[in-house]
Protein backbone atom coordinates (compact mmCIF):
# COMPACT_ATOMS: atom_id res chain seq x y z
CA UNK A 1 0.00 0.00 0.00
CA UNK A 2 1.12 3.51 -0.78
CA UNK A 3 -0.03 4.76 2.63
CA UNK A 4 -2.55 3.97 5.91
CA UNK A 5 -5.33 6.27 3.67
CA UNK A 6 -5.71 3.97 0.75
CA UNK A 7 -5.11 1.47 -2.01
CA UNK A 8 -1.40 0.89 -4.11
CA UNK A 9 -2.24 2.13 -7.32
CA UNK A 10 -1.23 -1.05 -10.06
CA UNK A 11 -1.94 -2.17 -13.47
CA UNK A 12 -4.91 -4.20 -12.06
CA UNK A 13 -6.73 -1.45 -10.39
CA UNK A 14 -5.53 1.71 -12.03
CA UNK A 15 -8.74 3.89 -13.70
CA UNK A 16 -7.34 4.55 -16.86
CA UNK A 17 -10.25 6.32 -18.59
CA UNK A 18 -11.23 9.52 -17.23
CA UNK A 19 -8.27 9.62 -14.22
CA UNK A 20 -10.00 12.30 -13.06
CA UNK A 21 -12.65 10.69 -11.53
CA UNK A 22 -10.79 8.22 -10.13
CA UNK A 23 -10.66 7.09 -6.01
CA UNK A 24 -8.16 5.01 -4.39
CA UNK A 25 -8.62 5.83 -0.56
CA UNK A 26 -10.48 3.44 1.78
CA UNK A 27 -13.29 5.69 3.04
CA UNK A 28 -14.55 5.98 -0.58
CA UNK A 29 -14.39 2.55 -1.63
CA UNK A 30 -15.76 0.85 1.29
CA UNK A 31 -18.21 3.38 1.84
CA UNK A 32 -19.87 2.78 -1.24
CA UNK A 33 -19.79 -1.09 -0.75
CA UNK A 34 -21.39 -0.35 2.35
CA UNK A 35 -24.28 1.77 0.69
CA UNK A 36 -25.19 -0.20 -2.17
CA UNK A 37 -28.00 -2.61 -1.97
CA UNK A 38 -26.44 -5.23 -3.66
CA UNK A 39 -22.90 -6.04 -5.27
CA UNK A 40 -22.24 -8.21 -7.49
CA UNK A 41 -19.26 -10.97 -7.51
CA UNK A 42 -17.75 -12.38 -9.85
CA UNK A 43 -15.96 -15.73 -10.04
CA UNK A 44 -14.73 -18.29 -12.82
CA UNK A 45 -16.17 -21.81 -12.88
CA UNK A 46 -14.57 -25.05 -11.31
CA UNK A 47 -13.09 -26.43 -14.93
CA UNK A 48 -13.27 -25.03 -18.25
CA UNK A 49 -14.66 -28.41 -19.75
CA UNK A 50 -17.88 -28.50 -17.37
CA UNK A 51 -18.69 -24.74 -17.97
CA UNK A 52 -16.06 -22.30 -20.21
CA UNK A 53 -17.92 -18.75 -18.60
CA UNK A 54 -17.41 -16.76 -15.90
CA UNK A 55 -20.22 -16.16 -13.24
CA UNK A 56 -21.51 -13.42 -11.75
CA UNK A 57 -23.69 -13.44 -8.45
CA UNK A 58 -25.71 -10.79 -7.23
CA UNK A 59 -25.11 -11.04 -2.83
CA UNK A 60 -25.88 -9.05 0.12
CA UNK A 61 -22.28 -7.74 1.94
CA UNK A 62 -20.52 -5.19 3.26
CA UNK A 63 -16.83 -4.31 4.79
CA UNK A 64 -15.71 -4.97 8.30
CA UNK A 65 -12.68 -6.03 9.90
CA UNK A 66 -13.34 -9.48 12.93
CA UNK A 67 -12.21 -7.77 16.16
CA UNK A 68 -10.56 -10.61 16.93
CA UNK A 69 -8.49 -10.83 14.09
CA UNK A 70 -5.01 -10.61 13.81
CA UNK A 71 -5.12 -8.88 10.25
CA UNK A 72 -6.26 -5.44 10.91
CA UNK A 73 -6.87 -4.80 7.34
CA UNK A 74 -10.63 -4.48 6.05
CA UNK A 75 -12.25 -7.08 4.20
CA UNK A 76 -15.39 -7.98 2.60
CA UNK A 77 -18.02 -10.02 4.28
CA UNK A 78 -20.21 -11.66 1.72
CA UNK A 79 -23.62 -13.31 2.88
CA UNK A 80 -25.41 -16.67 1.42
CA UNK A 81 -27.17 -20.23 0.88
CA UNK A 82 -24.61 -22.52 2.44
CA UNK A 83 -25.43 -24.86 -0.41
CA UNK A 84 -25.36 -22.33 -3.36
CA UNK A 85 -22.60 -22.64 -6.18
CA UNK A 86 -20.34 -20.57 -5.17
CA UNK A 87 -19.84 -21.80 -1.47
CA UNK A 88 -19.33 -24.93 -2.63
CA UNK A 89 -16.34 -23.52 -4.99
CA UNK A 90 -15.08 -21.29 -2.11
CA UNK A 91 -15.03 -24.84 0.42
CA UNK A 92 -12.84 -27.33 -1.91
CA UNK A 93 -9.85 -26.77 -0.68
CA UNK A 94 -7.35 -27.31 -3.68
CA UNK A 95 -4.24 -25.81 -4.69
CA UNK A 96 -4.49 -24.96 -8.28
CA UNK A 97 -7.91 -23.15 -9.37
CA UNK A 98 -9.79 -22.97 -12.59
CA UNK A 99 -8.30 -22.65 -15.80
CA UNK A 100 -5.02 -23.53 -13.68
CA UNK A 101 -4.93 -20.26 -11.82
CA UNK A 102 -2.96 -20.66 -8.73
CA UNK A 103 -5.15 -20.24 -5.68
CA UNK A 104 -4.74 -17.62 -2.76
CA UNK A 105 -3.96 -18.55 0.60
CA UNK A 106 -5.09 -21.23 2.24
CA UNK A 107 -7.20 -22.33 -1.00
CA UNK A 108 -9.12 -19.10 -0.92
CA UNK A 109 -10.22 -18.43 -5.05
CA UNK A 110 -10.04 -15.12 -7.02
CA UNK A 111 -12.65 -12.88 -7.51
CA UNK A 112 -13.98 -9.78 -8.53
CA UNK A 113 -16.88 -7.49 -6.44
CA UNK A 114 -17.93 -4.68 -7.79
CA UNK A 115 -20.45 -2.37 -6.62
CA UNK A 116 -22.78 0.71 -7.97
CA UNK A 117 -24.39 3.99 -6.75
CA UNK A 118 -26.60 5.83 -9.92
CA UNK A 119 -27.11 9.47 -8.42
CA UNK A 120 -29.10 11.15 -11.77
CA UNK A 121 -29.64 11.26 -15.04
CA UNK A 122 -27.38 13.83 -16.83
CA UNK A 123 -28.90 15.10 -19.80
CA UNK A 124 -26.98 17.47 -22.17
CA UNK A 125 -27.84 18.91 -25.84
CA UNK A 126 -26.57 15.41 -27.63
CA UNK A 127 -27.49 12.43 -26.64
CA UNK A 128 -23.44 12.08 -26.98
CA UNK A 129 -23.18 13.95 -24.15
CA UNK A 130 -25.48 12.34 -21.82
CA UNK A 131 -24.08 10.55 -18.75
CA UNK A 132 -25.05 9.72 -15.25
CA UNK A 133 -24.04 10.93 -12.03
CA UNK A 134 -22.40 7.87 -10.31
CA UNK A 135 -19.89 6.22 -7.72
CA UNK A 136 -18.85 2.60 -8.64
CA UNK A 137 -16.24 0.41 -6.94
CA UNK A 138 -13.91 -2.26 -8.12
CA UNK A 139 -12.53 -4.66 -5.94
CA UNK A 140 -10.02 -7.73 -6.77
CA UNK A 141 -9.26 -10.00 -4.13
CA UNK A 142 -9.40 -13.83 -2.68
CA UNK A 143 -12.62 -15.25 -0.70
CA UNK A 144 -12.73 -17.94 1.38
CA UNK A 145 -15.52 -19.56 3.88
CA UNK A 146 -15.37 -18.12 7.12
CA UNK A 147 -15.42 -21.11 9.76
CA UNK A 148 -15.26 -19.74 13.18
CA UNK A 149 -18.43 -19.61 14.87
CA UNK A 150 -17.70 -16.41 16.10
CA UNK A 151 -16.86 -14.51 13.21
CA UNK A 152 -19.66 -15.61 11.74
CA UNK A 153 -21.65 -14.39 14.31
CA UNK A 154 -20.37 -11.39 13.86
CA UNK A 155 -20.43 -10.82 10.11
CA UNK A 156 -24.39 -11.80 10.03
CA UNK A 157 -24.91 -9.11 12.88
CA UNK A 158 -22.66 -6.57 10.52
CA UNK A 159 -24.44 -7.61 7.29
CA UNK A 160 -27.93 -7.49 8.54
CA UNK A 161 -27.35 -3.88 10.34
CA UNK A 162 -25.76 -2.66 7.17
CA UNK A 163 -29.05 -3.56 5.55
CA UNK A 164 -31.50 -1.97 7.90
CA UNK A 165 -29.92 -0.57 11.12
CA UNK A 166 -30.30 -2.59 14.26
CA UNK A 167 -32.58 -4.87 13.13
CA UNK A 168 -30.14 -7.62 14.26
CA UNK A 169 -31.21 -7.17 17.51
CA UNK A 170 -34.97 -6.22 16.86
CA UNK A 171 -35.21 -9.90 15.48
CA UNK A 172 -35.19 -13.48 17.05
CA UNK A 173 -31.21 -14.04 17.55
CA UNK A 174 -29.40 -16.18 18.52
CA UNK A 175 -29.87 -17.81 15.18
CA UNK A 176 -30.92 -21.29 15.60
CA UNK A 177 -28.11 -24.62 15.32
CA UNK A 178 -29.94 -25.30 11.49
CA UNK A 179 -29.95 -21.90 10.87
CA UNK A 180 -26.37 -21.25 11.39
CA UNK A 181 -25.27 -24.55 9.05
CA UNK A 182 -27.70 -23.33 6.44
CA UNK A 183 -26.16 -19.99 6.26
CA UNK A 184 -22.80 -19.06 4.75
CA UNK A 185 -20.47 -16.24 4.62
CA UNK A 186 -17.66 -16.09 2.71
CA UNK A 187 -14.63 -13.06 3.64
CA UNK A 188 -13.26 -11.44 0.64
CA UNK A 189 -9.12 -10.34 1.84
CA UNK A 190 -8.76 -7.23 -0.62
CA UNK A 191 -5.86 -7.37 -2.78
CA UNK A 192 -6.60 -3.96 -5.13
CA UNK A 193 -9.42 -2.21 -5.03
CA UNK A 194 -10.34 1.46 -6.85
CA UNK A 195 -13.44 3.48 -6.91
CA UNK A 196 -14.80 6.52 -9.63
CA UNK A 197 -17.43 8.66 -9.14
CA UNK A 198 -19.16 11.49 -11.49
CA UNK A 199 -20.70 14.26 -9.52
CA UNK A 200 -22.07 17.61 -11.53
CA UNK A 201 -24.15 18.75 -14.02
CA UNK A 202 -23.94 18.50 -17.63
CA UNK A 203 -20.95 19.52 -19.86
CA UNK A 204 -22.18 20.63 -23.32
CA UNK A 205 -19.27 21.75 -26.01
CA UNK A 206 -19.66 25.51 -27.17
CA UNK A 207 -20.69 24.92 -30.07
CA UNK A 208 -23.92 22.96 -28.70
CA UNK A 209 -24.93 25.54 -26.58
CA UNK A 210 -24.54 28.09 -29.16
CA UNK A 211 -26.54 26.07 -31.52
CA UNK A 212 -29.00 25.74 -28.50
CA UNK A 213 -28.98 29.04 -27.48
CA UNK A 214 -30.50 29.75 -31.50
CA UNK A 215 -33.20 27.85 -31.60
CA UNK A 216 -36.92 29.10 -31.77
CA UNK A 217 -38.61 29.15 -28.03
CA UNK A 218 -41.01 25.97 -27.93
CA UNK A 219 -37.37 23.91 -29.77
CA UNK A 220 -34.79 24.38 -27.58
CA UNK A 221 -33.34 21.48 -25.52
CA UNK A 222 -33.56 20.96 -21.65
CA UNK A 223 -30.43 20.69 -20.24
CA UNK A 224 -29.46 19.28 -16.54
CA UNK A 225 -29.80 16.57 -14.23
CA UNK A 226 -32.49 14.38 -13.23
CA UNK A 227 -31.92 13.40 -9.59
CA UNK A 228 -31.75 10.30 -8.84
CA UNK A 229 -31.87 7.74 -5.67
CA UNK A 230 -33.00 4.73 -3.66
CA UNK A 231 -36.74 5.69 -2.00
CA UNK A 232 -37.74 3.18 0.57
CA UNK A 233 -41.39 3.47 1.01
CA UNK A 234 -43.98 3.14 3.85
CA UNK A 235 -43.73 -0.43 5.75
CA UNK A 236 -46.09 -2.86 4.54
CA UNK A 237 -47.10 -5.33 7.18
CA UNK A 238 -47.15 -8.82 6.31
CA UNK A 239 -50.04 -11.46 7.19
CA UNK A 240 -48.39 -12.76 10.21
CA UNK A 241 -47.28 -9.31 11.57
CA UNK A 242 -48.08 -9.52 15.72
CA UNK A 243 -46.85 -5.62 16.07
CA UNK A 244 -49.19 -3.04 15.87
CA UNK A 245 -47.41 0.24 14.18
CA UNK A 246 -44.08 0.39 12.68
CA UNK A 247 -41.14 -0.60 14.86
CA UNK A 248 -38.90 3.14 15.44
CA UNK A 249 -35.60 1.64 14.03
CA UNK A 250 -37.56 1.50 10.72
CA UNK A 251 -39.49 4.28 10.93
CA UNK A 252 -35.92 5.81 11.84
CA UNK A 253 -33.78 4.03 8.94
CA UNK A 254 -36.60 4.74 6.37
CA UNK A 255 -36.80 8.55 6.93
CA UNK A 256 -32.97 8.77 7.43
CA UNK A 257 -32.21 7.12 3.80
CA UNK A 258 -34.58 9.01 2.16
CA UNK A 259 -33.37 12.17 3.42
CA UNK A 260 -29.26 10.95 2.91
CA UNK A 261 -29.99 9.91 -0.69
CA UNK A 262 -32.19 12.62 -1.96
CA UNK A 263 -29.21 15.37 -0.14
CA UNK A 264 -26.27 13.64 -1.49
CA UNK A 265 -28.34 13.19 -5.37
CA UNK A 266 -29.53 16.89 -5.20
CA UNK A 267 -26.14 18.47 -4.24
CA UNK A 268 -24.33 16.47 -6.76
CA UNK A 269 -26.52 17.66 -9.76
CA UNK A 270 -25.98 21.26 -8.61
CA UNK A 271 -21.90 20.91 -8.89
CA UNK A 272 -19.70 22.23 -12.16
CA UNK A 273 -19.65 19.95 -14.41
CA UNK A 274 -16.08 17.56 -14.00
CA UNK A 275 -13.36 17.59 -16.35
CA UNK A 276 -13.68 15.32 -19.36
């Protein structure tokens, strides 16, 4: 690593379109892990001859580091059906990989999570010059099974909580013996990791808005940014519900999402536009 702030810069995870936009420090990347609903990993297959294309699995996670762990360093936490492809892959523990990749340590296997954030709409005179606001993250690293019981413990409390805050403990926990076996989580070590993220409004060429600025009233073309975020919606209760009203650690995380994502959506479409 360059520094303690964030991640060595190398000809894995280097952003080589649009440098500008490009984050390497650890609040940014795992912070957007952290906030997106879902990332997707991405893994090759056990042997070329049984299936010749790479997968890619939509998961629940998020980035922690095991208090009790003697690597400081923060890793993903990656949460799933015990019995599902890709925990079986992550369990054998062989030395050589697919398509004869050497594995990582202790058997772990290579993969790829990356993770997105769409924050509006950017619309500009051409279609050419469209884009979105956006923060996306890149991560390379090696994943392996976590097997002690209390790690595990631990990184369902942390992914639950990072879905909807506290509801860990506004549930029925301990999990149950079956529960526990049927349940998997896999810890992703991070070997390179980069984020990039577009933030302002749109960035038309002179000549566009000239041309724009000529046209009849009633012709000329809107120009901005379209907002854009996650809304979570009003709690529906389900058939079996026992609770009368809405829990306040919803009612709490709901209002407190909306309020983050439309703040951080809105301020980002009122920036310059960034450097091409």
């Amino acid at each position: 690593m360059e520094n303690d702030t964030e991640y060595q810069r190398t000809t894995r995870n280097s952003v080589n379109r649009l440098k500008n936009r490009a984050k390497y420090d650890y609040e940014t990347v795992h912070s957007i892990i952290d906030a997106a609903p879902v990332v997707h990993v991405s893994f090759l297959p056990t042997s070329i001859e049984d299936d010749p294309f790479p997968t890619i699995l939509p998961m629940l996670g998020c980035t922690g580091t095991y208090p009790s762990n003697d690597n400081s360093d923060v890793s993903i936490y990656l949460h799933g059906h015990a019995a599902s492809r890709f925990f079986k892959l992550s369990a054998q523990n062989e030395d050589e990989g697919p398509y004869g990749l050497v594995r990582g340590p202790n058997g772990s296997i290579p993969v790829c999570v990356a993770a997105t954030l769409i924050d509006g709409i950017v619309l500009a005179v051409t279609p050419f010059n469209h884009s979105n606001n956006y923060r996306s993250v890149v991560v390379h690293g090696y994943a392996s099974i976590v097997s002690d019981p209390g790690e595990k413990m631990w990184a369902l409390d942390r992914i639950t909580n990072n879905v909807l805050t506290d509801r860990w403990d506004n549930s029925r926990v301990p999990p149950t013996e079956a529960e526990m076996k049927a349940t998997g989580v896999i810890r992703v070590e991070i070997v390179s990791a980069s984020a990039k993220v577009r933030a302002g409004t749109n960035g038309d060429d002179r000549a566009d808005v000239v041309w724009n600025a000529a046209r009849p009233e009633g012709e000329k073309i809107w120009t901005g940014v379209v907002p854009m975020w996650t809304r979570y919606g009003t709690p529906v209760p389900g058939p079996e519900n026992e609770m009368k009203g809405v829990p306040e650690h919803i009612e709490k995380f709901v209002q407190e999402k909306n309020k983050e994502g439309e703040r951080y959506a809105s301020s980002a479409a009122a920036l310059l536009p960034p450097k091409k």
